[in-house]
N, C-alpha and C. Protein backbone atom coordinates (compact mmCIF):
# COMPACT_ATOMS: atom_id res chain seq x y z
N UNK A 1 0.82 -1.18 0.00
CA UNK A 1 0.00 0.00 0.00
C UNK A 1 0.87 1.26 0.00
N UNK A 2 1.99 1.27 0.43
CA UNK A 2 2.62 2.52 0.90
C UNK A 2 3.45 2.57 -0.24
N UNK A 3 3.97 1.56 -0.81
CA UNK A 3 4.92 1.67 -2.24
C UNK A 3 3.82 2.18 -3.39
N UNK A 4 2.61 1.62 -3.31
CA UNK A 4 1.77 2.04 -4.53
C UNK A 4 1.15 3.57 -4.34
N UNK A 5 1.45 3.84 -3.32
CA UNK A 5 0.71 5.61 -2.86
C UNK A 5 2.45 5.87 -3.07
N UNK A 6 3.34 5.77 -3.23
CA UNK A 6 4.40 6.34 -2.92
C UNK A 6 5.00 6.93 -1.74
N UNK A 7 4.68 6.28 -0.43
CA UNK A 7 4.89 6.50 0.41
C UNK A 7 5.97 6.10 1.09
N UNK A 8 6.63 5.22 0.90
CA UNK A 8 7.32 4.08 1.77
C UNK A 8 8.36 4.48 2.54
N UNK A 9 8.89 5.59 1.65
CA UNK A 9 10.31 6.34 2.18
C UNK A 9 9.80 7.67 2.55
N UNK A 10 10.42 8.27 3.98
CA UNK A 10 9.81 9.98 4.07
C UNK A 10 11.04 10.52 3.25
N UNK A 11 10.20 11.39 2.75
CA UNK A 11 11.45 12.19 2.21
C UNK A 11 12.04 13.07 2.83
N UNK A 12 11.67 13.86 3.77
CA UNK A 12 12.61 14.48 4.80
C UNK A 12 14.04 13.28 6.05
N UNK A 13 13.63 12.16 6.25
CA UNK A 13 14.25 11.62 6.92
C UNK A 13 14.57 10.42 5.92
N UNK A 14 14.77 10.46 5.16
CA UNK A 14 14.90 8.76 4.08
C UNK A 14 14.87 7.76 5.37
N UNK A 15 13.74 7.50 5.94
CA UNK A 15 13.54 6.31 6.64
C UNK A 15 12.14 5.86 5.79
N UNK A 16 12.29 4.79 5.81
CA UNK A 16 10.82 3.44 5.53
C UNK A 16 9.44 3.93 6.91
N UNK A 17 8.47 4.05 6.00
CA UNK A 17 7.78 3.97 7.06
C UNK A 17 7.00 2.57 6.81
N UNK A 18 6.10 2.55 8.14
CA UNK A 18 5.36 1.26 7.84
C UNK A 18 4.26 1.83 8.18
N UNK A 19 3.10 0.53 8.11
CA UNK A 19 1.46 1.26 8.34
C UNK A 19 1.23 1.66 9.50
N UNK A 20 1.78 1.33 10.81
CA UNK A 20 1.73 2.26 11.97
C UNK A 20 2.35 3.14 11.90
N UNK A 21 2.88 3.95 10.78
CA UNK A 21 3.16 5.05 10.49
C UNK A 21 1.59 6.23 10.24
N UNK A 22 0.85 5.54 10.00
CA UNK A 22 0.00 6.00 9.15
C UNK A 22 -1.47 6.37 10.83
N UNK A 23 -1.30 5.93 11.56
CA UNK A 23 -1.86 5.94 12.76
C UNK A 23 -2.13 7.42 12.97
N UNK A 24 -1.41 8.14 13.02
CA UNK A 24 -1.63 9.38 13.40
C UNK A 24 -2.81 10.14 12.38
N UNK A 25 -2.30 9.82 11.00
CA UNK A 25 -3.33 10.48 10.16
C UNK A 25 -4.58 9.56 10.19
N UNK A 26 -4.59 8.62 10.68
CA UNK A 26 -6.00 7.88 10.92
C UNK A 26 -6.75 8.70 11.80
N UNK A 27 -6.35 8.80 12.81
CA UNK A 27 -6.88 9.24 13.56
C UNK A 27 -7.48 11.09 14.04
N UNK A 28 -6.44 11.72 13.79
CA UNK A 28 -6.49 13.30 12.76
C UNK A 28 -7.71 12.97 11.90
N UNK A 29 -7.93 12.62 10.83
CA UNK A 29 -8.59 12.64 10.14
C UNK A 29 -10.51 11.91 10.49
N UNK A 30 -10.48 11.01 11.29
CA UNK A 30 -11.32 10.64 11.66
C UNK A 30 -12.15 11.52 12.24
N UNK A 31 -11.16 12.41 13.93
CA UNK A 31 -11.97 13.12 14.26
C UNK A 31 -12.33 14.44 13.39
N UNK A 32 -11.55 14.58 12.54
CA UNK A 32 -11.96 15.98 11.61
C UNK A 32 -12.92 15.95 10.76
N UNK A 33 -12.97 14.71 10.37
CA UNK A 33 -14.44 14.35 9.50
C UNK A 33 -15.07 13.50 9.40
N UNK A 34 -14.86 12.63 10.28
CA UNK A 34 -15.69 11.52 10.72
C UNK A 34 -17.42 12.09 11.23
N UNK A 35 -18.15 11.74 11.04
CA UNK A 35 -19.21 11.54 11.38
C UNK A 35 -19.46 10.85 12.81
N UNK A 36 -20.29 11.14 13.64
CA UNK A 36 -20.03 10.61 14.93
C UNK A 36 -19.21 9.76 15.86
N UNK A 37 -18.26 10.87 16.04
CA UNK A 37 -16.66 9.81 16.14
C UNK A 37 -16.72 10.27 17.89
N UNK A 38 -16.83 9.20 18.62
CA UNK A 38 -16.43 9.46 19.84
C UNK A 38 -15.29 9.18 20.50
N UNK A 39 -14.73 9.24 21.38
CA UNK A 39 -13.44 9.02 21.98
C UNK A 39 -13.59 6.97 22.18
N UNK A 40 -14.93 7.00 22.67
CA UNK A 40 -14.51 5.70 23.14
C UNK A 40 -14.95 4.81 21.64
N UNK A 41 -15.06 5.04 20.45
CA UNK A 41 -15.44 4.57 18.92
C UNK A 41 -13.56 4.50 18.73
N UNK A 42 -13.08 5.78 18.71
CA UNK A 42 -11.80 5.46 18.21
C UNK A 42 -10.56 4.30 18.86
N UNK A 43 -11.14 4.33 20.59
CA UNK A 43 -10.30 3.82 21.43
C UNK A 43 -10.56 2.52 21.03
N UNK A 44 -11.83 1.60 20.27
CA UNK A 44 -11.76 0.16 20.09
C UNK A 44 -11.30 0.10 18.94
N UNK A 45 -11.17 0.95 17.54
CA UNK A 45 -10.67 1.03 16.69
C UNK A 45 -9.25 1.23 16.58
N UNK A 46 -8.80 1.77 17.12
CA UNK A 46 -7.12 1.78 17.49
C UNK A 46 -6.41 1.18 18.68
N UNK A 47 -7.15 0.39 19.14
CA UNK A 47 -6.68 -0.29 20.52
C UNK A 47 -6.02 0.47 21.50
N UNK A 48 -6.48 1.39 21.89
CA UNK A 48 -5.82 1.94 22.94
C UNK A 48 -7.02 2.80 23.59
N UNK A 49 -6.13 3.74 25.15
CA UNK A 49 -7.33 3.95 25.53
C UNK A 49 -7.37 5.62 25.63
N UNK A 50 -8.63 5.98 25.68
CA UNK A 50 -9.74 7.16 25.39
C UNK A 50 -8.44 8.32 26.09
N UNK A 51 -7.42 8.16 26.97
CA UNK A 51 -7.38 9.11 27.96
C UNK A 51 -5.89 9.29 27.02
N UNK A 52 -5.28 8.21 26.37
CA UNK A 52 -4.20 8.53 25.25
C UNK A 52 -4.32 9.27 24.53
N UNK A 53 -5.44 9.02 23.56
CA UNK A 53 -5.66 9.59 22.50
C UNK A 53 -6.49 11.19 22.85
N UNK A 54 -6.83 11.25 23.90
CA UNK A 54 -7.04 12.81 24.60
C UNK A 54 -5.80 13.58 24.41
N UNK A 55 -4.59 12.82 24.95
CA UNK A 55 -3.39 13.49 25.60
C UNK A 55 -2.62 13.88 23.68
N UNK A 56 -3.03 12.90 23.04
CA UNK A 56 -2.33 13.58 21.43
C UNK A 56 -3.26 14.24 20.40
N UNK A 57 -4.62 14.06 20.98
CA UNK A 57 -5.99 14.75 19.87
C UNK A 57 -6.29 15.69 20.25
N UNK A 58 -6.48 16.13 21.29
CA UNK A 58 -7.76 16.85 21.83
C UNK A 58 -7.42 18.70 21.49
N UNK A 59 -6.16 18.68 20.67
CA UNK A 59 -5.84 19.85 19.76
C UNK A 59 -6.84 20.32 18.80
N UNK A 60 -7.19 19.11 18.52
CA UNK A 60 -7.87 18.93 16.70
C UNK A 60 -9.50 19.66 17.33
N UNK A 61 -10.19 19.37 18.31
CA UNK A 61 -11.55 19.59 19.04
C UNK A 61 -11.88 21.09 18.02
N UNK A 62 -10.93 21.57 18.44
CA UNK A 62 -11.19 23.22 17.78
C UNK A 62 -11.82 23.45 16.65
N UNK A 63 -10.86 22.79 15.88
CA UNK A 63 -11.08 22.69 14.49
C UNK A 63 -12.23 21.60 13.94
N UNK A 64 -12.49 20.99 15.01
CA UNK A 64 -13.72 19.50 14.12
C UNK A 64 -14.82 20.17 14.52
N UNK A 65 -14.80 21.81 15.43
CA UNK A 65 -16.14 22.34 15.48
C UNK A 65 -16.31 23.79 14.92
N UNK A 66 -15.64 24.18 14.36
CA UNK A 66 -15.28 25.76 13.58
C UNK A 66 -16.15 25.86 12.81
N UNK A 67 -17.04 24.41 12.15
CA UNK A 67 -17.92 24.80 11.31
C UNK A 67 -19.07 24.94 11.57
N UNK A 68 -19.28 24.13 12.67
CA UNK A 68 -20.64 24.45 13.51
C UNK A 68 -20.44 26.19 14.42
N UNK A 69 -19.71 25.99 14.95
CA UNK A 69 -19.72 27.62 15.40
C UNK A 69 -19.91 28.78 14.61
N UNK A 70 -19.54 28.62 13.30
CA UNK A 70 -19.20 29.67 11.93
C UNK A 70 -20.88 29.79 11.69
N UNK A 71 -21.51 28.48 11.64
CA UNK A 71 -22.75 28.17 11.04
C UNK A 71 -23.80 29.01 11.80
């Protein structure tokens, strides 16, 4: 998957990534446009727990509601 997207190598660090590379933008992206994405939806989907993914997401909150506030 990552050779056919052209991903495999970063180009800032010529290291290989692998698909737990890709974890972070899973999850970024979920709560940004996911449709009813709760903390404890992502925590069985990524195996880990709700109070982790607080401590590296809960940046994004702002922004997954800018459009409802704007609205």
């Amino acid at each position: 998957m990552l050779i056919a997207a052209d991903l495999l190598v970063d180009p800032l660090t010529g290291k290989e990534r692998t698909l737990y590379s890709l974890r972070h933008t899973y999850a970024t992206m979920r709560l940004l446009y996911g449709k009813n994405v709760t903390w404890e939806l992502l925590e069985q989907q990524m195996d880990t727990s709700s109070a982790m993914q607080k401590k590296h997401y809960v940046h994004i909150l702002p922004q997954q509601n800018a459009d409802r506030i704007v609205d």
